[in-house]
Protein backbone atom coordinates (compact mmCIF):
# COMPACT_ATOMS: atom_id res chain seq x y z
CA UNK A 1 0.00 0.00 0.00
CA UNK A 2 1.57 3.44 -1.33
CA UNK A 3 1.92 5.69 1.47
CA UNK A 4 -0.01 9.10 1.88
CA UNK A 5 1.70 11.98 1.07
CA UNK A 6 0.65 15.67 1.66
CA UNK A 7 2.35 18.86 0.88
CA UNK A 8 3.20 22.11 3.15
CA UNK A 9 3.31 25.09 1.13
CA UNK A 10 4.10 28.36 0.59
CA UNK A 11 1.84 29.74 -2.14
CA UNK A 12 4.28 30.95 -4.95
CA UNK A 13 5.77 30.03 -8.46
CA UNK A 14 8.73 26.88 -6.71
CA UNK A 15 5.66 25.20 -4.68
CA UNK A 16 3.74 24.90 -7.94
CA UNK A 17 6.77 23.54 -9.39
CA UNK A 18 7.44 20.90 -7.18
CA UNK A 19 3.62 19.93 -6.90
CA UNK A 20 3.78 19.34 -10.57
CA UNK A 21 6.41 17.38 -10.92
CA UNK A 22 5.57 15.27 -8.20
CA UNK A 23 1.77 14.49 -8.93
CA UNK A 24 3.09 12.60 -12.31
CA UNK A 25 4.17 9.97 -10.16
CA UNK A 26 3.04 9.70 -6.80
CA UNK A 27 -0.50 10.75 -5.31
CA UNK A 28 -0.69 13.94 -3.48
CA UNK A 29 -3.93 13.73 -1.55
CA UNK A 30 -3.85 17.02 -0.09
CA UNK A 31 -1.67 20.43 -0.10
CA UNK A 32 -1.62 22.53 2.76
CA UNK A 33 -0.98 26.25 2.00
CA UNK A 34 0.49 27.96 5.15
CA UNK A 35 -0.43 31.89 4.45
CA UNK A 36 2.41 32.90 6.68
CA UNK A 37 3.14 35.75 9.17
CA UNK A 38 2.09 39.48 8.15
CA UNK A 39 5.09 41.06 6.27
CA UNK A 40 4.95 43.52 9.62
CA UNK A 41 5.81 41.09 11.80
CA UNK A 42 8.31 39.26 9.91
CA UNK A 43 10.12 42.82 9.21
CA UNK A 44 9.79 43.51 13.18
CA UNK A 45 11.83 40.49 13.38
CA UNK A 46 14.50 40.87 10.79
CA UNK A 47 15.14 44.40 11.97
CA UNK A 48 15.68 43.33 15.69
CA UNK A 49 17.85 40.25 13.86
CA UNK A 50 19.96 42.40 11.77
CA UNK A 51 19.30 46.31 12.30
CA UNK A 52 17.38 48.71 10.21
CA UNK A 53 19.93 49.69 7.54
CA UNK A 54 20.73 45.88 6.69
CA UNK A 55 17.04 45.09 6.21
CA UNK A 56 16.61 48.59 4.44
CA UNK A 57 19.16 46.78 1.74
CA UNK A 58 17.52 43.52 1.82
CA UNK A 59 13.89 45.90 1.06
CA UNK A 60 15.85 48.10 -2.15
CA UNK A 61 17.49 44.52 -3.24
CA UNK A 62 13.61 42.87 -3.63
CA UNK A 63 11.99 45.85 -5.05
CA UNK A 64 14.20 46.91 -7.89
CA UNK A 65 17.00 44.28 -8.04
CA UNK A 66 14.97 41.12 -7.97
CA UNK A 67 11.91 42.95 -10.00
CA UNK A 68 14.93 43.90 -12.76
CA UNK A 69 16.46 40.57 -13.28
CA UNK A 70 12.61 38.68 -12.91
CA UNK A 71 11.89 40.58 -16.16
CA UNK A 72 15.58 40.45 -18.05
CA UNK A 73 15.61 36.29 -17.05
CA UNK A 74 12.16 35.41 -18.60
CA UNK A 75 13.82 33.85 -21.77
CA UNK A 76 16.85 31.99 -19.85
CA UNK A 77 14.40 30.87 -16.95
CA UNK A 78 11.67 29.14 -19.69
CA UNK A 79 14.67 27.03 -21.32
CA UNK A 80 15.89 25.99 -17.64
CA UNK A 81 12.08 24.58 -17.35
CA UNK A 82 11.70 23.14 -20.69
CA UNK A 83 15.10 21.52 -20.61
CA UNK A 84 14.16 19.96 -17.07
CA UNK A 85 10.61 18.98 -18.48
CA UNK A 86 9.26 21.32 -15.39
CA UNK A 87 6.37 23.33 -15.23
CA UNK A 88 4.79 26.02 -13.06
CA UNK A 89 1.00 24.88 -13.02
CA UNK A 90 -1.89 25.70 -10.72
CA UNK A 91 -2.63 23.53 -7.10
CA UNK A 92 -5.77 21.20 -7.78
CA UNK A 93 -8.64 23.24 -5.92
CA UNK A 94 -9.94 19.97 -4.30
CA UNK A 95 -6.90 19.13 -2.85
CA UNK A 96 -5.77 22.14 -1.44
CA UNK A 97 -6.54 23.61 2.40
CA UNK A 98 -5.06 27.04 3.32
CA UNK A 99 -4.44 27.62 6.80
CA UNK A 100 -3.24 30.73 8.68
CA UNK A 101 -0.09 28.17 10.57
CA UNK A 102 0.64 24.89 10.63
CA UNK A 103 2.07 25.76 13.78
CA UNK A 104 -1.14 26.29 15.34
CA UNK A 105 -3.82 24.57 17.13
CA UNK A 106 -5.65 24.63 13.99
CA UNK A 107 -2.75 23.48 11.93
CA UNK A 108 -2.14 20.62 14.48
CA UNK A 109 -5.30 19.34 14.48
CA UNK A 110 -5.44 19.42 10.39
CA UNK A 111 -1.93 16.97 10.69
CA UNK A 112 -3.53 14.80 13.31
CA UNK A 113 -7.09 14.64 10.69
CA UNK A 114 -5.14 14.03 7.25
CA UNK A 115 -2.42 11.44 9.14
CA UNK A 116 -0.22 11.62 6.40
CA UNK A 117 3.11 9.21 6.15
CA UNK A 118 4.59 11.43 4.20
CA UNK A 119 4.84 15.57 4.11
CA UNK A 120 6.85 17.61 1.99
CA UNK A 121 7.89 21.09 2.74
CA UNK A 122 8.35 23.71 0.34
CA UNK A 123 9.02 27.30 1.05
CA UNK A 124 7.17 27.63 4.22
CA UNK A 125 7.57 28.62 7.99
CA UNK A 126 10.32 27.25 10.25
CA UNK A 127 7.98 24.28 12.26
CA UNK A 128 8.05 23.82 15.82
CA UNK A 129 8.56 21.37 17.67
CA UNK A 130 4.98 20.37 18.55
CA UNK A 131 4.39 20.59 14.63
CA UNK A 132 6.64 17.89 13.86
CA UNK A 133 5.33 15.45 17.02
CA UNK A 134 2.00 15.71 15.82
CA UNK A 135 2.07 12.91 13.16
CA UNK A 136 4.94 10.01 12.89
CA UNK A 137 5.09 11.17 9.10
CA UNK A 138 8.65 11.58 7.95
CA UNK A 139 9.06 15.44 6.62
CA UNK A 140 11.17 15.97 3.86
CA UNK A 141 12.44 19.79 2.42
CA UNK A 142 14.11 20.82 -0.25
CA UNK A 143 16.66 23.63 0.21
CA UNK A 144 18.34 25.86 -2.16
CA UNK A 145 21.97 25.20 -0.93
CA UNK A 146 24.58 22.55 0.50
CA UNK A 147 23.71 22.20 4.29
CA UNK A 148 24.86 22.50 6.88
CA UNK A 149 27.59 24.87 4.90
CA UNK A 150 24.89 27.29 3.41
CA UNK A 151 21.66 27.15 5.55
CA UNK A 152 19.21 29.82 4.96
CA UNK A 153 18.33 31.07 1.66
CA UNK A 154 19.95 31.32 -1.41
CA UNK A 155 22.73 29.12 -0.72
CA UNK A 156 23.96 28.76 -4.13
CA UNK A 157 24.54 32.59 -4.68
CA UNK A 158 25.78 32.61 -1.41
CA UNK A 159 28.86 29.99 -2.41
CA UNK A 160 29.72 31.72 -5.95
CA UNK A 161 30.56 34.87 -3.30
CA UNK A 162 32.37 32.96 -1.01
CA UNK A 163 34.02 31.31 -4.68
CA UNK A 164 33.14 27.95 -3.27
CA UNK A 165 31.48 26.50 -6.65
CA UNK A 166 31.97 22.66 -5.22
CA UNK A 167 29.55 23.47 -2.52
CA UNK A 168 26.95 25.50 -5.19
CA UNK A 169 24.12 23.12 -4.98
CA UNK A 170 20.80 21.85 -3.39
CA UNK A 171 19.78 19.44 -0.34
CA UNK A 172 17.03 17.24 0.21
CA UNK A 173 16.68 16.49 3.82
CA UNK A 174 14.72 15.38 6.65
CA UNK A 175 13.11 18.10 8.97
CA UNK A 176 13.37 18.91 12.46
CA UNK A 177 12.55 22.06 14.44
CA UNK A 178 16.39 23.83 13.23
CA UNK A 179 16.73 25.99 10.07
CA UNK A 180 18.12 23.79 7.46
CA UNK A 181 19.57 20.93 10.34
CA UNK A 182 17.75 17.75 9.51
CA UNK A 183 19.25 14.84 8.56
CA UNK A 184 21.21 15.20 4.99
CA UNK A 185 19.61 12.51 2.48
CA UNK A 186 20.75 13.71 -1.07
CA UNK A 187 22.89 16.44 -2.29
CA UNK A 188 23.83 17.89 -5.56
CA UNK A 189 25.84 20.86 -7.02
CA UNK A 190 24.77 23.21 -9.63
CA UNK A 191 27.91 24.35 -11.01
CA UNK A 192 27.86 22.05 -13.95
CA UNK A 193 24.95 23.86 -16.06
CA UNK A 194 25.32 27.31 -14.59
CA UNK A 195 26.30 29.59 -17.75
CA UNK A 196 26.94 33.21 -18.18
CA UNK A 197 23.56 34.36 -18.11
CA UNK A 198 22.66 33.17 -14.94
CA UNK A 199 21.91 35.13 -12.05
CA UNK A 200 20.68 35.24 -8.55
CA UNK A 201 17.37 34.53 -10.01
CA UNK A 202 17.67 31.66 -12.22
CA UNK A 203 20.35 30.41 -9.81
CA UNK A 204 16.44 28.86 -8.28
CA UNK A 205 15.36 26.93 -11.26
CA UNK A 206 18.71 25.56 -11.47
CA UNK A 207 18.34 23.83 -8.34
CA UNK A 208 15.52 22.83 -8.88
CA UNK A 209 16.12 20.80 -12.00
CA UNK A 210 18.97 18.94 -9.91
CA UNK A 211 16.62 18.93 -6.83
CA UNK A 212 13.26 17.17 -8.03
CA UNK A 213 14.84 14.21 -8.67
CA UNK A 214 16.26 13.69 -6.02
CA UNK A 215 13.25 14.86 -3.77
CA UNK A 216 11.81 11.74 -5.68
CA UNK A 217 14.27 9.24 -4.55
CA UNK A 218 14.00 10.15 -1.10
CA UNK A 219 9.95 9.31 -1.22
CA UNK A 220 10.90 6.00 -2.94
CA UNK A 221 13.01 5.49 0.26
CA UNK A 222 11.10 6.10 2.53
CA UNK A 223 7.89 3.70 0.42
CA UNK A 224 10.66 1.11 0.77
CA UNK A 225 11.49 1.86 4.39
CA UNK A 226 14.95 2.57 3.18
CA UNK A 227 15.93 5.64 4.30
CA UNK A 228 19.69 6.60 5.43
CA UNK A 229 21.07 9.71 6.50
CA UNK A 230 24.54 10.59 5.36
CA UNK A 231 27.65 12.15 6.90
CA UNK A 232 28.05 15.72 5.49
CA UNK A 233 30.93 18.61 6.26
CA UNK A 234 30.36 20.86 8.85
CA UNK A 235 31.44 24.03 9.70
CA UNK A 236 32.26 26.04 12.80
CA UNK A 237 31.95 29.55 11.43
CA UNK A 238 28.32 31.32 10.58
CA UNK A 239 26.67 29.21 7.62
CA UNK A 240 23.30 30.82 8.04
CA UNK A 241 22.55 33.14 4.96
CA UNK A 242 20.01 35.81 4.45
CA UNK A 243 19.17 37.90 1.42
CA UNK A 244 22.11 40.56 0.48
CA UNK A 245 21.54 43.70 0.37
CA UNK A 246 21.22 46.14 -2.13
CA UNK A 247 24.81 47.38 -2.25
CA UNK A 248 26.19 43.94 -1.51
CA UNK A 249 24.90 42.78 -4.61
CA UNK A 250 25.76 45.26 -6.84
CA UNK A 251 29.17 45.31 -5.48
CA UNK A 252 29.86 41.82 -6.25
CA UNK A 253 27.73 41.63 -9.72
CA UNK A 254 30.90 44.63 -10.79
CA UNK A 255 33.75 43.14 -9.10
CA UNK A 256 33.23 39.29 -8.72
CA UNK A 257 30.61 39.05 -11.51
CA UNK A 258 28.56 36.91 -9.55
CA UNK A 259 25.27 37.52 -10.82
């Protein structure tokens, strides 16, 4: 008997992705969309995280950084997709469930309803503890960069800066309540099909062509009751990565021409 699998999202362009490409082999009964915290509240945060200026940078690198090279990567993004056979389609309506947090009494008692074996986590909230107790199911995330080396976001931008191309790349891993600190099941480096006109942006779709299929071994695994968790590097420096700033990145586009 196949096991159930449900999805935790975040309602954006790399869920739909993912949800695609997985629902051509396995059966996704149900996806969860988390709606997140207010923007407010997550700004209150990152200022009292990093200070005011910092996250003043992060705010002028979203609005007219990321909006410039969204619209100049159309062309190189599409061919990343078509070569990978991936496609940014719509959730199924009757499958999906938004929620205001999984983290929440409401959220807990959705888990403990669906009783999935199986939940996948794409782009949403950090989960608690209590989250992750609520079902047995084995959660698996994909993350955009080698852990525990590059935990965060945008680890693969972050290692062209640091010029540390063998560790440019993508994890599939088991969850717990850290950021990025489950158990390491499959890695893979990007570095091999990045080309000139890649950036920051398409940096994303990169990964995720190496990613998917490996996100669908590690549901195979656990189907087979096969799982293993394997040794990675560690580090005993800072590996956990926020979004650069405005300045930051145009400093390094001009001087490093990391993208």
């Amino acid at each position: 008997m196949d096991n159930k699998i449900i999805m935790l999202v975040g309602d954006w362009y790399y869920s739909r992705i993912v949800y695609t490409a997985l629902k051509k082999e396995f059966n996704i009964s149900n996806i969860i969309i988390d709606n997140g915290e207010s923007k407010w509240t997550f700004l209150r945060r990152r200022v009292r995280r990093l200070g005011l200026l910092h996250v003043i940078g992060q705010l002028l690198f979203r609005i007219v950084i990321v909006s410039y090279i969204t619209l100049t990567s159309k062309n190189r993004s599409n061919k990343i997709l078509q070569k990978s056979g991936l496609k940014d389609e719509c959730f199924d309506k009757e499958k999906t469930i938004e929620i205001t947090s999984i983290n929440s009494p409401e959220g807990h008692a959705l888990l403990k309803k669906l009783n999935p074996d199986i939940v996948i986590i794409v782009t949403t909230r950090i989960l608690s503890r209590h989250t992750l107790q609520v079902t047995k199911a084995k959660f698996l995330n994909i993350h955009s960069g080698i852990t525990p080396l590059y935990r965060g976001v945008h680890g693969g931008y972050w290692a062209l800066i640091n010029n540390d191309n063998e560790n440019c790349g993508v994890t599939v891993h088991l969850v717990d309540e850290g950021i990025d600190t489950g158990g390491v099941l499959y890695q893979d480096t990007i570095t091999d099909v990045i080309n000139p006109k890649d950036n920051f942006l398409t940096y994303t779709y990169l990964q995720l062509s190496k990613a998917i299929p490996l996100l669908k071994k590690a549901i195979i695994d656990i189907q087979k009751n096969d799982i293993k968790t394997k040794k990675v590097l560690t580090t005993s420096g800072q590996s956990l990565f926020y979004q650069p700033t405005f300045w930051f990145y145009l400093y390094n586009r001009l001087f490093k021409g990391v993208k």
